[in-house]
PDB file of N, CA and C in Angstrom:
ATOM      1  N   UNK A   1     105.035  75.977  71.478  1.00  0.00           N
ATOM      2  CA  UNK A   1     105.349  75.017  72.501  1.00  0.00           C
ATOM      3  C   UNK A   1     106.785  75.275  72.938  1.00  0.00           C
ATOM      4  N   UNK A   2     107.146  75.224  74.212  1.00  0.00           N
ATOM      5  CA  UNK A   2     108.431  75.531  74.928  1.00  0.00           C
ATOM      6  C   UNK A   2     109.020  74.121  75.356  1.00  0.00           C
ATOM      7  N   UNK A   3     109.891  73.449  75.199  1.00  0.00           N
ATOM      8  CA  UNK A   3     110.459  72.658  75.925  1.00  0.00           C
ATOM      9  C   UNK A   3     111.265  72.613  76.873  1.00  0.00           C
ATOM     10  N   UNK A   4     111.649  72.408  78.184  1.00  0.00           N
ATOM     11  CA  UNK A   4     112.645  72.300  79.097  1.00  0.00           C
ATOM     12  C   UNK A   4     113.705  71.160  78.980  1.00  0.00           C
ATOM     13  N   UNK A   5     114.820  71.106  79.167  1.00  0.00           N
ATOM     14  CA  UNK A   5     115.606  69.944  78.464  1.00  0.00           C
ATOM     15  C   UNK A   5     115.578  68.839  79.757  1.00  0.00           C
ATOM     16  N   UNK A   6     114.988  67.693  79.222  1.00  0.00           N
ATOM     17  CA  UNK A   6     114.936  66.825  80.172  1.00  0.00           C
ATOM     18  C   UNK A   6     113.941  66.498  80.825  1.00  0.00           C
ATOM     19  N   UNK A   7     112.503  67.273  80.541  1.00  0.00           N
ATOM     20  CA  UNK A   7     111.506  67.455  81.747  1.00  0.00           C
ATOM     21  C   UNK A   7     109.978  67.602  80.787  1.00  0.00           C
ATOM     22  N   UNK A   8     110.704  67.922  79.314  1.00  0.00           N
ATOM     23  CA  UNK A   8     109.070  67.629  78.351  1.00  0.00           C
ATOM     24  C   UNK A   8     109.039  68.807  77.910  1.00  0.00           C
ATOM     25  N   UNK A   9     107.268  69.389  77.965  1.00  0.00           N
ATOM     26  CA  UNK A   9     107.039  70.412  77.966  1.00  0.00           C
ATOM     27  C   UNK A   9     106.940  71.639  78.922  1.00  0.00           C
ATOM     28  N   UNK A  10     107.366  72.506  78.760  1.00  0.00           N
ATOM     29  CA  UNK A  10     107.471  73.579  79.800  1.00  0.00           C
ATOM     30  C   UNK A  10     105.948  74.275  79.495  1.00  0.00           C
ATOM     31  N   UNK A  11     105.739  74.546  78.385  1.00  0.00           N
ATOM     32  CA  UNK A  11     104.701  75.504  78.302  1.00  0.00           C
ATOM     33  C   UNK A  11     103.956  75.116  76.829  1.00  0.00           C
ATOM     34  N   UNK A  12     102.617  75.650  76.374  1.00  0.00           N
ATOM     35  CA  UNK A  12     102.023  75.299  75.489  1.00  0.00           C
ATOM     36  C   UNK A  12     100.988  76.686  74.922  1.00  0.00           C
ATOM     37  N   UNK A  13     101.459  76.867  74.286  1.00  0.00           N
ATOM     38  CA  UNK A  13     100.857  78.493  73.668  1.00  0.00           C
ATOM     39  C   UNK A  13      99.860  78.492  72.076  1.00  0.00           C
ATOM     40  N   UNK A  14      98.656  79.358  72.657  1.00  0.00           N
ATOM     41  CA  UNK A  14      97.971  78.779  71.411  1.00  0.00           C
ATOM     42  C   UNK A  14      97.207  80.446  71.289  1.00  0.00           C
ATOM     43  N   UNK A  15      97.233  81.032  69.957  1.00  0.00           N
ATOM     44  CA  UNK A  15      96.845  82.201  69.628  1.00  0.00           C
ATOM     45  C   UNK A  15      95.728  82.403  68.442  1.00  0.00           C
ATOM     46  N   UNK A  16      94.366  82.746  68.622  1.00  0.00           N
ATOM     47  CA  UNK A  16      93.381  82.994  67.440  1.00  0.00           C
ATOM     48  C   UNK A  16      92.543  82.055  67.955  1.00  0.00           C
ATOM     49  N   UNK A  17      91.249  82.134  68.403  1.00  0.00           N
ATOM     50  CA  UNK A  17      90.465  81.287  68.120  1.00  0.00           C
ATOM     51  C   UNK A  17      90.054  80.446  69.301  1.00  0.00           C
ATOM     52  N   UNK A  18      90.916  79.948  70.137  1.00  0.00           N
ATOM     53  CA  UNK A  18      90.493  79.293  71.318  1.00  0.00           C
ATOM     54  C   UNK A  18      89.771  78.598  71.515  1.00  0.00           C
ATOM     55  N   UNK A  19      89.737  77.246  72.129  1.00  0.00           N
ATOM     56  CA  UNK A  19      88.170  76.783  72.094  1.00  0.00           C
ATOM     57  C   UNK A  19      88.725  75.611  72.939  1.00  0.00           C
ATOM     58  N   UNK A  20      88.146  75.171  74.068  1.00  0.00           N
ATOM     59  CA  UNK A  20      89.123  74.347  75.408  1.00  0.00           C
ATOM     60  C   UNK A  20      87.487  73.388  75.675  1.00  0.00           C
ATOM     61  N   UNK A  21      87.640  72.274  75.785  1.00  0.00           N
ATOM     62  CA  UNK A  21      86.511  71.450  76.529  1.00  0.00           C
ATOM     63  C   UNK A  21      87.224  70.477  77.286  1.00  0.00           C
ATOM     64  N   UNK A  22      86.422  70.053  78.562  1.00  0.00           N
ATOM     65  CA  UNK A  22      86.929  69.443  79.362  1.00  0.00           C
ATOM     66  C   UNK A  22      85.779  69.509  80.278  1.00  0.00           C
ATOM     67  N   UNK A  23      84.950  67.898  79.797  1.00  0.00           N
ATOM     68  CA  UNK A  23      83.398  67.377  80.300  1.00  0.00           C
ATOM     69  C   UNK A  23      82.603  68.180  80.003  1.00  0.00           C
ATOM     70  N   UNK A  24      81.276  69.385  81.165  1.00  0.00           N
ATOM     71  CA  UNK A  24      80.756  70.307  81.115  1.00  0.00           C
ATOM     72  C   UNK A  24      81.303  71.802  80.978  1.00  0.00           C
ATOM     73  N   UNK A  25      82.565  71.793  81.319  1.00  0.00           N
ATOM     74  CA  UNK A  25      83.605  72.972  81.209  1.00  0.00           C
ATOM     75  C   UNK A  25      83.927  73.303  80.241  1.00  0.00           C
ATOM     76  N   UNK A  26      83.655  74.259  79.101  1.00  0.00           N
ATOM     77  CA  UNK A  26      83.596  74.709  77.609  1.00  0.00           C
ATOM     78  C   UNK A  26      84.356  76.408  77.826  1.00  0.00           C
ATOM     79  N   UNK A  27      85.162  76.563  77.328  1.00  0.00           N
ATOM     80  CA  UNK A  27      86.223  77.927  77.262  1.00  0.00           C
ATOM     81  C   UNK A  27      86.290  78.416  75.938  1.00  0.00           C
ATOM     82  N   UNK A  28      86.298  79.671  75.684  1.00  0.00           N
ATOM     83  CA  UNK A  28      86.746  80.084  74.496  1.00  0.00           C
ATOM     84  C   UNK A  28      87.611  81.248  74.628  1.00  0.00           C
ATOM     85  N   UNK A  29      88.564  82.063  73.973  1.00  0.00           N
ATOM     86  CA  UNK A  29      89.531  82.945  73.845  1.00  0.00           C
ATOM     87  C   UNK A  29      90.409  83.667  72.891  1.00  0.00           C
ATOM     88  N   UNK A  30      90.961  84.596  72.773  1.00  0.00           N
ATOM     89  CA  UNK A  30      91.932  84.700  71.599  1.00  0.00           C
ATOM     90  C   UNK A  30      93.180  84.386  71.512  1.00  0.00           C
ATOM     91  N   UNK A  31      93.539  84.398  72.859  1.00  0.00           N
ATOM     92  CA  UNK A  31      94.579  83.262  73.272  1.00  0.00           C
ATOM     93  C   UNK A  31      94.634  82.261  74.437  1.00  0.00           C
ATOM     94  N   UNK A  32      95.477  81.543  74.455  1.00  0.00           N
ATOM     95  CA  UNK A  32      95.694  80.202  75.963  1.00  0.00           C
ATOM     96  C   UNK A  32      97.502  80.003  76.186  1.00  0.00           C
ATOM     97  N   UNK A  33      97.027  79.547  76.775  1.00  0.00           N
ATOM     98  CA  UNK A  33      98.453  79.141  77.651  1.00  0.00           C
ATOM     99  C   UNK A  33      98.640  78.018  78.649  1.00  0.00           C
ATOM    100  N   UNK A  34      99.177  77.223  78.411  1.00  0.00           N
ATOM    101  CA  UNK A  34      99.351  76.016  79.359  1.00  0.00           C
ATOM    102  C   UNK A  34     100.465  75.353  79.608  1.00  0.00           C
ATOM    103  N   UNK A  35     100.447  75.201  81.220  1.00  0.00           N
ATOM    104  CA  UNK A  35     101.521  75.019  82.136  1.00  0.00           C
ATOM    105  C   UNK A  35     101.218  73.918  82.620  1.00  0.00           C
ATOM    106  N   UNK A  36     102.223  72.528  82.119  1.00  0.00           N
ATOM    107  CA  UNK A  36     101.653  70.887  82.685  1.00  0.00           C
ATOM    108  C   UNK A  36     102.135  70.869  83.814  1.00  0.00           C
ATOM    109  N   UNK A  37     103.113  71.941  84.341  1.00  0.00           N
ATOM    110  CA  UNK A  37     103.362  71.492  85.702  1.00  0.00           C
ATOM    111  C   UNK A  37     102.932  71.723  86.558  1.00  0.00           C
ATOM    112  N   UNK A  38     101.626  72.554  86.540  1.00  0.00           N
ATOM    113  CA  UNK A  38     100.740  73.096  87.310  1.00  0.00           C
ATOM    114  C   UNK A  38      99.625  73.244  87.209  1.00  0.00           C
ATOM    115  N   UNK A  39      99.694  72.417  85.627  1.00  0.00           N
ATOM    116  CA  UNK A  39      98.061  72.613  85.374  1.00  0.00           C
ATOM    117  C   UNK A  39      97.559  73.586  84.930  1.00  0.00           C
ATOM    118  N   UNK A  40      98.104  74.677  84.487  1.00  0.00           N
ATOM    119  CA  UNK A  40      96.818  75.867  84.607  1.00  0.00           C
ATOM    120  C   UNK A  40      97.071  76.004  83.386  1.00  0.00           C
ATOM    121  N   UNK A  41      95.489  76.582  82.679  1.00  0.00           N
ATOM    122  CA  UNK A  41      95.225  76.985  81.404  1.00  0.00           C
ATOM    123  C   UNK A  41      94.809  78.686  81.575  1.00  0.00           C
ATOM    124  N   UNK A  42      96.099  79.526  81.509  1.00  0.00           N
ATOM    125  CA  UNK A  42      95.404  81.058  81.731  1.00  0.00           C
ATOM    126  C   UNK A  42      94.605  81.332  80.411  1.00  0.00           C
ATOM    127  N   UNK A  43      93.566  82.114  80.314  1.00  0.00           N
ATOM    128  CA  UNK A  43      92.851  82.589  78.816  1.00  0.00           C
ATOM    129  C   UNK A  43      93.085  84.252  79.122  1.00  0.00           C
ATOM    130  N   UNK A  44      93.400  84.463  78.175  1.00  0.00           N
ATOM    131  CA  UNK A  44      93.090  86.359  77.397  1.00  0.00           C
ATOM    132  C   UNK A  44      92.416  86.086  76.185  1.00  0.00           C
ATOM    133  N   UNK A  45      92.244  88.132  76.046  1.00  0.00           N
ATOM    134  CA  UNK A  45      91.593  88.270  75.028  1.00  0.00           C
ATOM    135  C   UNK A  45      89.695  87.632  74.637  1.00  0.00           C
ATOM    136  N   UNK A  46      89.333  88.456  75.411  1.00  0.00           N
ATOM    137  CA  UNK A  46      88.053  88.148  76.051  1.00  0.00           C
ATOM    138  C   UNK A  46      87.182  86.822  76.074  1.00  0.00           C
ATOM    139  N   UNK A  47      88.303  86.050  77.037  1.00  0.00           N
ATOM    140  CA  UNK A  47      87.768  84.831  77.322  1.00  0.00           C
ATOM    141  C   UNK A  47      86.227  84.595  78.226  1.00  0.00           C
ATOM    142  N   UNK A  48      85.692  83.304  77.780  1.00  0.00           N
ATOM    143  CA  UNK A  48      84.909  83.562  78.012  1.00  0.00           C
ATOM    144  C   UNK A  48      84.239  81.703  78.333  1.00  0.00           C
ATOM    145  N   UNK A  49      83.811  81.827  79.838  1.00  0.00           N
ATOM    146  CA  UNK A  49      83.881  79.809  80.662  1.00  0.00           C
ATOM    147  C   UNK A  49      82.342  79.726  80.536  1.00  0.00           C
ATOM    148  N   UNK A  50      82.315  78.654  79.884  1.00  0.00           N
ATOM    149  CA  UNK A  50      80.501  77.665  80.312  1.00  0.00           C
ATOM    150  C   UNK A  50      80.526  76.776  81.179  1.00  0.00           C
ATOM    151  N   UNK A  51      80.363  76.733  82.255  1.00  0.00           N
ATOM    152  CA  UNK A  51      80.179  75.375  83.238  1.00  0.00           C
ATOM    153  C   UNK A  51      78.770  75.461  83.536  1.00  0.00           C
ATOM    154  N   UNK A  52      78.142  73.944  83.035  1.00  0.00           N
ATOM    155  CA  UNK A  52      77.231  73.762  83.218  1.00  0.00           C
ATOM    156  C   UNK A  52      75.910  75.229  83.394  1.00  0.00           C
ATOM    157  N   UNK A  53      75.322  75.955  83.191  1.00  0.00           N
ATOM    158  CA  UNK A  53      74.179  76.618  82.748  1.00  0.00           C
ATOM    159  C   UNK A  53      75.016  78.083  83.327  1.00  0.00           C
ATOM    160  N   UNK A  54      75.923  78.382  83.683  1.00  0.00           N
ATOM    161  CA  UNK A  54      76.624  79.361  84.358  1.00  0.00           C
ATOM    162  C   UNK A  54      77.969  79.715  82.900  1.00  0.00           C
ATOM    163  N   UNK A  55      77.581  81.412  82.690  1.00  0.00           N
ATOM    164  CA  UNK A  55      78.578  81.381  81.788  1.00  0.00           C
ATOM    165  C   UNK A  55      79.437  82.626  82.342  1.00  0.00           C
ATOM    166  N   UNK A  56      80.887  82.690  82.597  1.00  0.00           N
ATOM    167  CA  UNK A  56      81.596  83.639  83.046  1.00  0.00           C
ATOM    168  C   UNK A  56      82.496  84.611  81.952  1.00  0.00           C
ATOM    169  N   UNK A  57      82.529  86.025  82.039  1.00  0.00           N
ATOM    170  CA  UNK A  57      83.510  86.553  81.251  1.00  0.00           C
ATOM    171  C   UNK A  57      84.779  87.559  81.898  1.00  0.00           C
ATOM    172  N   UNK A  58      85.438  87.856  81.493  1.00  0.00           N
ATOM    173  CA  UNK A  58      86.484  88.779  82.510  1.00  0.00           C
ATOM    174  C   UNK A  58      87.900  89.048  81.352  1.00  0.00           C
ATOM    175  N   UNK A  59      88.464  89.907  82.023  1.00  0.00           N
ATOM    176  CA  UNK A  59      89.320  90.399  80.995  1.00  0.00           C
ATOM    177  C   UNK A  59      90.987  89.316  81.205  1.00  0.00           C
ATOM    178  N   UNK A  60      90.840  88.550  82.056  1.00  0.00           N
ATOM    179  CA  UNK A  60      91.653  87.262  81.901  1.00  0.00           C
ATOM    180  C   UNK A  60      91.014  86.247  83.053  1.00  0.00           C
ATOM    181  N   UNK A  61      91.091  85.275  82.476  1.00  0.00           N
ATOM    182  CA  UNK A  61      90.853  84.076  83.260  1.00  0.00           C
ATOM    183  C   UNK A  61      91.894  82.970  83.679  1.00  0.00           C
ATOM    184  N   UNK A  62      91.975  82.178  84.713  1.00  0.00           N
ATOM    185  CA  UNK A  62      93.096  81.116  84.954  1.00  0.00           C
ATOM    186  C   UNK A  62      91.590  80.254  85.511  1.00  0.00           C
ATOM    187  N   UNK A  63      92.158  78.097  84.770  1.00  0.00           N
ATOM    188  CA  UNK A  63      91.642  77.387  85.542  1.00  0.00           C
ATOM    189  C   UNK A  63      92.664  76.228  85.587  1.00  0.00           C
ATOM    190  N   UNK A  64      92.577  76.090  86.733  1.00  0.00           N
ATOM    191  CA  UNK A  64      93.491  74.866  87.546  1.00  0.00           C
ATOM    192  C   UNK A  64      92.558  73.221  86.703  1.00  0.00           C
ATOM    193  N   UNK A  65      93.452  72.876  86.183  1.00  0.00           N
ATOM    194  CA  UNK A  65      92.602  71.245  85.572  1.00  0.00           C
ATOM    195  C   UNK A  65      92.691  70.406  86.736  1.00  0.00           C
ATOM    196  N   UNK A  66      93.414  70.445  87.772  1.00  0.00           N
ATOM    197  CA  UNK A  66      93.703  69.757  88.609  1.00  0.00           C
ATOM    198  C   UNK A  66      92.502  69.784  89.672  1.00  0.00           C
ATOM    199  N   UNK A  67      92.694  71.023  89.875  1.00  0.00           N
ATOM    200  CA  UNK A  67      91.602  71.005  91.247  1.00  0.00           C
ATOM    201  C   UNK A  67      89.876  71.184  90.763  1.00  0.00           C
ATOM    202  N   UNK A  68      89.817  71.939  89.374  1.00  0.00           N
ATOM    203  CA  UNK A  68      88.805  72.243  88.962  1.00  0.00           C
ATOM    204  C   UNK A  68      87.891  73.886  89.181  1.00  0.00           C
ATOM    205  N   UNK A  69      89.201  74.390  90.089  1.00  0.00           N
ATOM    206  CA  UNK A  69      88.932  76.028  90.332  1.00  0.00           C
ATOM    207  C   UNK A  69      89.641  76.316  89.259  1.00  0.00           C
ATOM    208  N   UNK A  70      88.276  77.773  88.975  1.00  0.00           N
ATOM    209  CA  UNK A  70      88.590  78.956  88.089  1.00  0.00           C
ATOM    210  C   UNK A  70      88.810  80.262  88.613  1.00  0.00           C
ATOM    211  N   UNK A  71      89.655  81.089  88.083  1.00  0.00           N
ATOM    212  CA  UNK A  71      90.028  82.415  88.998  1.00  0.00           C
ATOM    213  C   UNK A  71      89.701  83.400  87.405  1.00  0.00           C
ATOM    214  N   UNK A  72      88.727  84.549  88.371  1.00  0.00           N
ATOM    215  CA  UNK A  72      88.655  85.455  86.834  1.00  0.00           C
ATOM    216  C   UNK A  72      88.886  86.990  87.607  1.00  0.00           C
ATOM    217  N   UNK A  73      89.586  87.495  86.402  1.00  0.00           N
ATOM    218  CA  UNK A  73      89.917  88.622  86.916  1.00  0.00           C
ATOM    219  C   UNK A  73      89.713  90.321  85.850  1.00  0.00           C
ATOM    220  N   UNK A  74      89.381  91.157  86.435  1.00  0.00           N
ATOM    221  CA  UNK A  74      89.186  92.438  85.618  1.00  0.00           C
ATOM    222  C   UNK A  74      87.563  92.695  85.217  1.00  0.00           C
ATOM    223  N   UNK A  75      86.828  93.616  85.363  1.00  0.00           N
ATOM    224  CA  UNK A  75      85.127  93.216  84.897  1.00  0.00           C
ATOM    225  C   UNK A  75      84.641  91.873  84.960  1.00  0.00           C
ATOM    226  N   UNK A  76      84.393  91.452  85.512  1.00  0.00           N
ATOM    227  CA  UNK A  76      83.919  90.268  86.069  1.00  0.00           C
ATOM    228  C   UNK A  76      82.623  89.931  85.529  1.00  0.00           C
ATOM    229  N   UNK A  77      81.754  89.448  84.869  1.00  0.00           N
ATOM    230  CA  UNK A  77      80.370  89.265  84.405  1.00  0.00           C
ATOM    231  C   UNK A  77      79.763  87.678  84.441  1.00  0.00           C
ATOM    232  N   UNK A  78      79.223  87.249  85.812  1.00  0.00           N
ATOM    233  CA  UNK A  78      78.577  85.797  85.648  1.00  0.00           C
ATOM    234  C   UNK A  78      77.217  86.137  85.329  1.00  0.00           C
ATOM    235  N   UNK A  79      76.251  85.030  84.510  1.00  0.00           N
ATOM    236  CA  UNK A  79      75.237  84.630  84.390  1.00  0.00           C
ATOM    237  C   UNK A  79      74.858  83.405  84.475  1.00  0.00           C
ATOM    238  N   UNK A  80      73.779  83.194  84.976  1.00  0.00           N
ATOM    239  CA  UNK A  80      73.121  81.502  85.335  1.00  0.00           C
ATOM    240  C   UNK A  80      72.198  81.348  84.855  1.00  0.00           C
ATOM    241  N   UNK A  81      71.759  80.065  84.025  1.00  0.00           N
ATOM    242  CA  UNK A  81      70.787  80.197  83.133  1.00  0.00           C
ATOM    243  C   UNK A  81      70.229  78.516  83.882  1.00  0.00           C
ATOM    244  N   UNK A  82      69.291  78.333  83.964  1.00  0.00           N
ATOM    245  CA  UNK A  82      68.320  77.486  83.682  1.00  0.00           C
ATOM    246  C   UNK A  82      67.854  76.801  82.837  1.00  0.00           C
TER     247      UNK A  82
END
């Protein structure tokens, strides 16, 4: 965890294991990273998103908590399941 003096947390760093929920939105990774001032939770280390019957993988991922967009980037692999 990073602090900025005066302003909280700057940043929030988490390594091994990963595992992020938030409602139907289920993440896993070998690492995370999170930025409250913007919201975003980037994942490495072959992260990997469940939203609802749709599961995404890529060689890094970013999702905005705010808006609820995900950005994936590098080999790209969605599946939709039923």
């Amino acid at each position: 965890m990073r602090f900025s003096p005066g302003s909280g947390i700057d940043s929030i760093v988490q390594q091994g294991s990963v595992a992020y929920s938030d409602g139907d939105r289920k993440a896993w990774a070998d690492h995370a990273a999170y930025t409250p001032a913007d919201q975003m939770l980037a994942l490495t280390g072959s992260p990997r998103v469940v939203d609802g019957g749709m599961t995404t993988t890529s060689h890094t991922m970013r999702m905005n908590r705010a808006t609820g967009d995900a950005f994936a980037d590098g080999d790209v692999k969605s599946t939709y399941t039923t």
